[in-house]
C-alpha atoms as a PDB file:
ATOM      1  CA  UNK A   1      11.288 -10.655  11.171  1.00  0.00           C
ATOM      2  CA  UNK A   2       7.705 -12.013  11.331  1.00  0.00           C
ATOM      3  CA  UNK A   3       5.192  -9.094  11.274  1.00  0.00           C
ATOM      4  CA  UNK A   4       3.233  -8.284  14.784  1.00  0.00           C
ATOM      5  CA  UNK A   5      -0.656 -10.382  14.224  1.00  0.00           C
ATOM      6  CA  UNK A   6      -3.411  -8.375  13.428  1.00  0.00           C
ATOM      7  CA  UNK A   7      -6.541  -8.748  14.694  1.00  0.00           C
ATOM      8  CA  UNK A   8      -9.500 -10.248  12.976  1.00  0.00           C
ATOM      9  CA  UNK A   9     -11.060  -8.837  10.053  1.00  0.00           C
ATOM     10  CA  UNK A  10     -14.638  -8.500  12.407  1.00  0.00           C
ATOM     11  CA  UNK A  11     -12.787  -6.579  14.574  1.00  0.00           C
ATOM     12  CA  UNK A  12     -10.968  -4.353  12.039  1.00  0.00           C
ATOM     13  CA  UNK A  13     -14.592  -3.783   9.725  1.00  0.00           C
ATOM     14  CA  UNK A  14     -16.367  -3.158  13.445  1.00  0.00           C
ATOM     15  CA  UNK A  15     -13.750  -0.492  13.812  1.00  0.00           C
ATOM     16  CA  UNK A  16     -13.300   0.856  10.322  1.00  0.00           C
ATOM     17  CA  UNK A  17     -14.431   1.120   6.721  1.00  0.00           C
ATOM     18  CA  UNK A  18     -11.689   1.302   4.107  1.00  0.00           C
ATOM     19  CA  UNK A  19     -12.209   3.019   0.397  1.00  0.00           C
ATOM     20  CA  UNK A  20     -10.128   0.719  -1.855  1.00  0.00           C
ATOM     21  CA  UNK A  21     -10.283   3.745  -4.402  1.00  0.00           C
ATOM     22  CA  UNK A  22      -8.615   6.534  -2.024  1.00  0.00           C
ATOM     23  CA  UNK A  23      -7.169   4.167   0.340  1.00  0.00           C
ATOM     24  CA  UNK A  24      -8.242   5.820   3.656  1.00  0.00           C
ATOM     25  CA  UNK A  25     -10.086   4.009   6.310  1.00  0.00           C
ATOM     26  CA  UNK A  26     -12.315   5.965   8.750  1.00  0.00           C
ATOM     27  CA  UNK A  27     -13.463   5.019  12.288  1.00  0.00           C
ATOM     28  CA  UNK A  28     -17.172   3.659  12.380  1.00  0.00           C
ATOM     29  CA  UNK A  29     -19.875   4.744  14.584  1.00  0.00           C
ATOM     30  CA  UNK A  30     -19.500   1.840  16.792  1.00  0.00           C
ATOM     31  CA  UNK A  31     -16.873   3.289  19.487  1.00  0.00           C
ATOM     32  CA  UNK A  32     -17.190   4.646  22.542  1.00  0.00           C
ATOM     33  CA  UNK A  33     -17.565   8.394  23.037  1.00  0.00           C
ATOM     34  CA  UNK A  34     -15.065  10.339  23.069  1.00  0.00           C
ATOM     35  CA  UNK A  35     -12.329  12.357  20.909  1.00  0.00           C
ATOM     36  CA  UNK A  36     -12.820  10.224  17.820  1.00  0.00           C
ATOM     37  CA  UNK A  37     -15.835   9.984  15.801  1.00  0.00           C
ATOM     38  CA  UNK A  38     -18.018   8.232  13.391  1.00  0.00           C
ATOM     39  CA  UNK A  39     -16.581   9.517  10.130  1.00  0.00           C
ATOM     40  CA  UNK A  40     -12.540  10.411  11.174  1.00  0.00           C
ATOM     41  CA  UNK A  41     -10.199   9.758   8.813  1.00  0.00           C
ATOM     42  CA  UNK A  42      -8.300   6.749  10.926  1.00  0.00           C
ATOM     43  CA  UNK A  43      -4.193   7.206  11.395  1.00  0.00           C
ATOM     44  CA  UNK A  44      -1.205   9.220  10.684  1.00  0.00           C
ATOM     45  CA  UNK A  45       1.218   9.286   8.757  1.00  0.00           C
ATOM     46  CA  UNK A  46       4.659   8.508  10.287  1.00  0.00           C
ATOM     47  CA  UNK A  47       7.963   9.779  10.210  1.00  0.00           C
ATOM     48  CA  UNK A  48       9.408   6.861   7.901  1.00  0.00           C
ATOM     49  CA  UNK A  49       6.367   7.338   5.387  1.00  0.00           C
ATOM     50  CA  UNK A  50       3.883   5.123   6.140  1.00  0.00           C
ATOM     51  CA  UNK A  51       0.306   5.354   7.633  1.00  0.00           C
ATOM     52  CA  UNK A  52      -0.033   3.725  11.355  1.00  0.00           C
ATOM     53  CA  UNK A  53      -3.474   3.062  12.838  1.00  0.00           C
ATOM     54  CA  UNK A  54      -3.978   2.185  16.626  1.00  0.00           C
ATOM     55  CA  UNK A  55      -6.226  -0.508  17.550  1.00  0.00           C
ATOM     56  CA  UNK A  56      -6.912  -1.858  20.892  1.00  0.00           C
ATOM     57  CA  UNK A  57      -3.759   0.233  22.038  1.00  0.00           C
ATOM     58  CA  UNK A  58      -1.426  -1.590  18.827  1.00  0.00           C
ATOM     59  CA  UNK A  59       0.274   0.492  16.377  1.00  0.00           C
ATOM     60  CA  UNK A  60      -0.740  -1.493  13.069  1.00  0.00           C
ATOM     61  CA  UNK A  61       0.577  -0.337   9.150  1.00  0.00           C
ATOM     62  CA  UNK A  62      -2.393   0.917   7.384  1.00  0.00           C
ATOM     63  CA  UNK A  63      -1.349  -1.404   4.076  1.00  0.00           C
ATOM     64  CA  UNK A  64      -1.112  -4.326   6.433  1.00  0.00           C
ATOM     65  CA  UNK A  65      -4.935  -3.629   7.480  1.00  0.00           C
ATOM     66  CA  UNK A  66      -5.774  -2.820   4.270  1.00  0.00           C
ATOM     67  CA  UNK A  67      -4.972  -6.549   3.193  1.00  0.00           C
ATOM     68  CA  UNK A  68      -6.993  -7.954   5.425  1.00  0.00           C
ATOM     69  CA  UNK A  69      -9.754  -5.835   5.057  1.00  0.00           C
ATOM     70  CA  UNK A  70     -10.019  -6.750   1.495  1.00  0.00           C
ATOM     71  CA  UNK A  71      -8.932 -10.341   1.560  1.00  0.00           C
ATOM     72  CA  UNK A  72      -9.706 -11.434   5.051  1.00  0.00           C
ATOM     73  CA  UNK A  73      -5.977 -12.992   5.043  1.00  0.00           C
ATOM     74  CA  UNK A  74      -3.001 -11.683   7.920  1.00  0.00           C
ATOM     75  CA  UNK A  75       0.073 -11.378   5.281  1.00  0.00           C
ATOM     76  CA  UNK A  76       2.361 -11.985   8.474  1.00  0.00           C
ATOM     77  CA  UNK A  77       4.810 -14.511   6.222  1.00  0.00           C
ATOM     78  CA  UNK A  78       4.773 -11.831   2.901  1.00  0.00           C
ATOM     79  CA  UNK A  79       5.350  -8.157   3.251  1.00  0.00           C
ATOM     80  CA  UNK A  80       2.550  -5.561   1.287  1.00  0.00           C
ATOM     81  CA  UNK A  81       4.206  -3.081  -1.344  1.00  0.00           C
ATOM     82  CA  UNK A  82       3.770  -0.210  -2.399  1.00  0.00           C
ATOM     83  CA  UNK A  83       3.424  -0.375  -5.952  1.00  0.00           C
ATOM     84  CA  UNK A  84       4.201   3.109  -6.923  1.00  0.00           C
ATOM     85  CA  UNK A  85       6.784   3.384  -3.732  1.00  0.00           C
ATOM     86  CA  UNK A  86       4.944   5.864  -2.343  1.00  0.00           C
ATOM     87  CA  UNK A  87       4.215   5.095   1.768  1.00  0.00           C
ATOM     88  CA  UNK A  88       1.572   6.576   2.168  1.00  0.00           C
ATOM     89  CA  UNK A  89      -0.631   5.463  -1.087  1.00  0.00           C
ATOM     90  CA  UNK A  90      -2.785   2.889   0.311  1.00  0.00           C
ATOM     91  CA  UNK A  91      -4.853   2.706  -2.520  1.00  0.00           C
ATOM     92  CA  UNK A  92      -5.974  -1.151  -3.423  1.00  0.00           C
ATOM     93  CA  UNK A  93      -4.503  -0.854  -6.898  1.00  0.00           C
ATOM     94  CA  UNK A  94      -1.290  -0.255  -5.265  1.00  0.00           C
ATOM     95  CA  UNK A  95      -1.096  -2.708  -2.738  1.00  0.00           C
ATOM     96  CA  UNK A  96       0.383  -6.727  -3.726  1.00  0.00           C
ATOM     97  CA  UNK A  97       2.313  -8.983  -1.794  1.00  0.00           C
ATOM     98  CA  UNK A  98       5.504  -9.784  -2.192  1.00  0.00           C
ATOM     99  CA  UNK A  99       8.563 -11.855  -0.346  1.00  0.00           C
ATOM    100  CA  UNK A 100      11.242  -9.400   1.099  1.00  0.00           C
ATOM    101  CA  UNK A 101      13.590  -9.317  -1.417  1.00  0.00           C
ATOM    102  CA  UNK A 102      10.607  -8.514  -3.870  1.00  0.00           C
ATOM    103  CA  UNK A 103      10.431  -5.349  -1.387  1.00  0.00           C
ATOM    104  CA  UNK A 104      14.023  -4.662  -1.379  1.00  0.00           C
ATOM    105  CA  UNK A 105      14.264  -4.724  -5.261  1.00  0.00           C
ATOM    106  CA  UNK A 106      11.270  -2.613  -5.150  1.00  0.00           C
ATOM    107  CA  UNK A 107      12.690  -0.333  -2.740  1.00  0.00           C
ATOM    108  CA  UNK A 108      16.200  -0.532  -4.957  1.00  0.00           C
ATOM    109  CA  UNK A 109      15.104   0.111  -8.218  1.00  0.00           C
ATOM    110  CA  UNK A 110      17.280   1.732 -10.899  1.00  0.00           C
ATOM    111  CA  UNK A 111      15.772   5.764 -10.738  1.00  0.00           C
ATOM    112  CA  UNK A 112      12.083   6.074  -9.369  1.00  0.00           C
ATOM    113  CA  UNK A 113      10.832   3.868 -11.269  1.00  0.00           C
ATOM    114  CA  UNK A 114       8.442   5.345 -13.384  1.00  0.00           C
ATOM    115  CA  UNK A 115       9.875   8.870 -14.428  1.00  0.00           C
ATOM    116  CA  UNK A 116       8.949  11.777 -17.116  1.00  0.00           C
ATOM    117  CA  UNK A 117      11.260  11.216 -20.271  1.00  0.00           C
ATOM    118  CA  UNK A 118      12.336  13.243 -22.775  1.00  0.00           C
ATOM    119  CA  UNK A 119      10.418  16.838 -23.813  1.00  0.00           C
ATOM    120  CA  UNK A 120       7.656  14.304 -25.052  1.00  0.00           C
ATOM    121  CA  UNK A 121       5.886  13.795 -22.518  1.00  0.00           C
ATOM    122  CA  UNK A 122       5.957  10.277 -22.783  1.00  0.00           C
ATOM    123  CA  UNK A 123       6.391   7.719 -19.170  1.00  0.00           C
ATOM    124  CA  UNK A 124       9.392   5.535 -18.755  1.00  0.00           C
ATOM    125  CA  UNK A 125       9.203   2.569 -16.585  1.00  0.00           C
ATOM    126  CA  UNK A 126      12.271   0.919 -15.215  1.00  0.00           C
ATOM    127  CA  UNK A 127      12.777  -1.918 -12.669  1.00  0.00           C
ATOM    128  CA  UNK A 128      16.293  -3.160 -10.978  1.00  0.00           C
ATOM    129  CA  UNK A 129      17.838  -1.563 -14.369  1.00  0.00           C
ATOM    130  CA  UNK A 130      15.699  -3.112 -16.781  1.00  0.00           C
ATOM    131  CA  UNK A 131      13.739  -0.575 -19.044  1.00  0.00           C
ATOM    132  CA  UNK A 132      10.659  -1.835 -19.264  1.00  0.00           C
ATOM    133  CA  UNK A 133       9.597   0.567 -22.148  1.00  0.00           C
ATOM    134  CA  UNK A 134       7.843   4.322 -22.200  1.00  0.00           C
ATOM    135  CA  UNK A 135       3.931   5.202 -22.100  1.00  0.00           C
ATOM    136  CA  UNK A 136       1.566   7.711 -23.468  1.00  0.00           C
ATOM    137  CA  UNK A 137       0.606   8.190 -20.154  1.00  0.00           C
ATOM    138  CA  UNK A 138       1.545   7.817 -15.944  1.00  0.00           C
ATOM    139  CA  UNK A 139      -1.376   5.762 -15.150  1.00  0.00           C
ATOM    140  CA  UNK A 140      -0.436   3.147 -18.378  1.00  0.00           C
ATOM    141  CA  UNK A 141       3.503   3.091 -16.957  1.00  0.00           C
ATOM    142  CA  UNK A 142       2.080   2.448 -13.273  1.00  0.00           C
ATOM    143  CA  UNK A 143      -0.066  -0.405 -15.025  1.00  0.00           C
ATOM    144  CA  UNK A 144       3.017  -1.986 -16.828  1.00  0.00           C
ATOM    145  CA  UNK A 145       5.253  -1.490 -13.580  1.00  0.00           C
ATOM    146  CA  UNK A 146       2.430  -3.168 -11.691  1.00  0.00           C
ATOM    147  CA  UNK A 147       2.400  -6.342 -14.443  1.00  0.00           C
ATOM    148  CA  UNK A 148       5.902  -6.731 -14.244  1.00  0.00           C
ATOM    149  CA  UNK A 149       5.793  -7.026 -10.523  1.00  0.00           C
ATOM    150  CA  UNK A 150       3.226  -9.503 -10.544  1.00  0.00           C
ATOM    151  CA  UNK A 151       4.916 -11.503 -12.472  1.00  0.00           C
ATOM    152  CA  UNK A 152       8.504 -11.734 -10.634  1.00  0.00           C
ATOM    153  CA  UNK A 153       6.843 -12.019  -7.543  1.00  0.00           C
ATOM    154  CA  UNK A 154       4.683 -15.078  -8.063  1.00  0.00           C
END
């Protein structure tokens, strides 16, 4: 299903700013009065997970914005993934592109993904059942998860 267009990145960044670092975008000061302002933390999360922001009276996914904010591209033929399969992270780090089944196998993979092992404290990283090896830390595993992706989804 082809994704609702969004509207133009001059409308979005006259709307909103977006931190690529914490992922949240917050309402400018150029809107009318009223019950939003300058500074607001834009969207909520909804009941499947993921962020929504209404613009213009259109329910829009806050990755999906967060795209074109960045790259000034829609992504309408590619769906954005959550790296780290977590909805709500809209963090730029954890955002790529990716066809659908790249989001199902995502969405499918063998355990969480990137898991604790052992009483070592070490990181394991698996994808579709393949072990991809173990790290010294989380944010080295999220790295290696994040390679591997790129890579099967170019």
């Amino acid at each position: 299903m082809k994704a609702k267009a969004l509207p133009s990145q001059e409308r979005l960044k006259y709307l909103l700013d977006y931190d690529p670092e914490t992922g949240l975008f917050t309402w400018t000061d150029n809107l009318a009065p009223g019950r939003i302002k300058s500074g607001d933390v834009a969207g909520s999360t909804a009941s499947d997970g993921y962020v929504r922001i209404v613009i213009d009276n259109t329910s829009y996914s806050a990755s999906r914005l967060a795209w074109l904010w960045m790259t000034g591209t829609d992504p309408s033929d590619l769906e954005v993934d959550h790296i780290d399969r977590t909805r709500s992270n809209n963090t730029w780090d954890n955002l790529h592109l990716v066809n659908h089944s790249g989001n199902i196998n995502n969405r499918k993979a063998w355990g969480n993904g990137i898991s604790q092992y052992g009483s070592n404290g070490k990181w394991r990283v698996r994808y579709a059942k393949q072990n991809l090896g173990t790290f010294a830390t989380k944010e080295e595993a999220l790295e290696a998860r994040k390679s591997h992706l790129a890579s099967i989804n170019k």
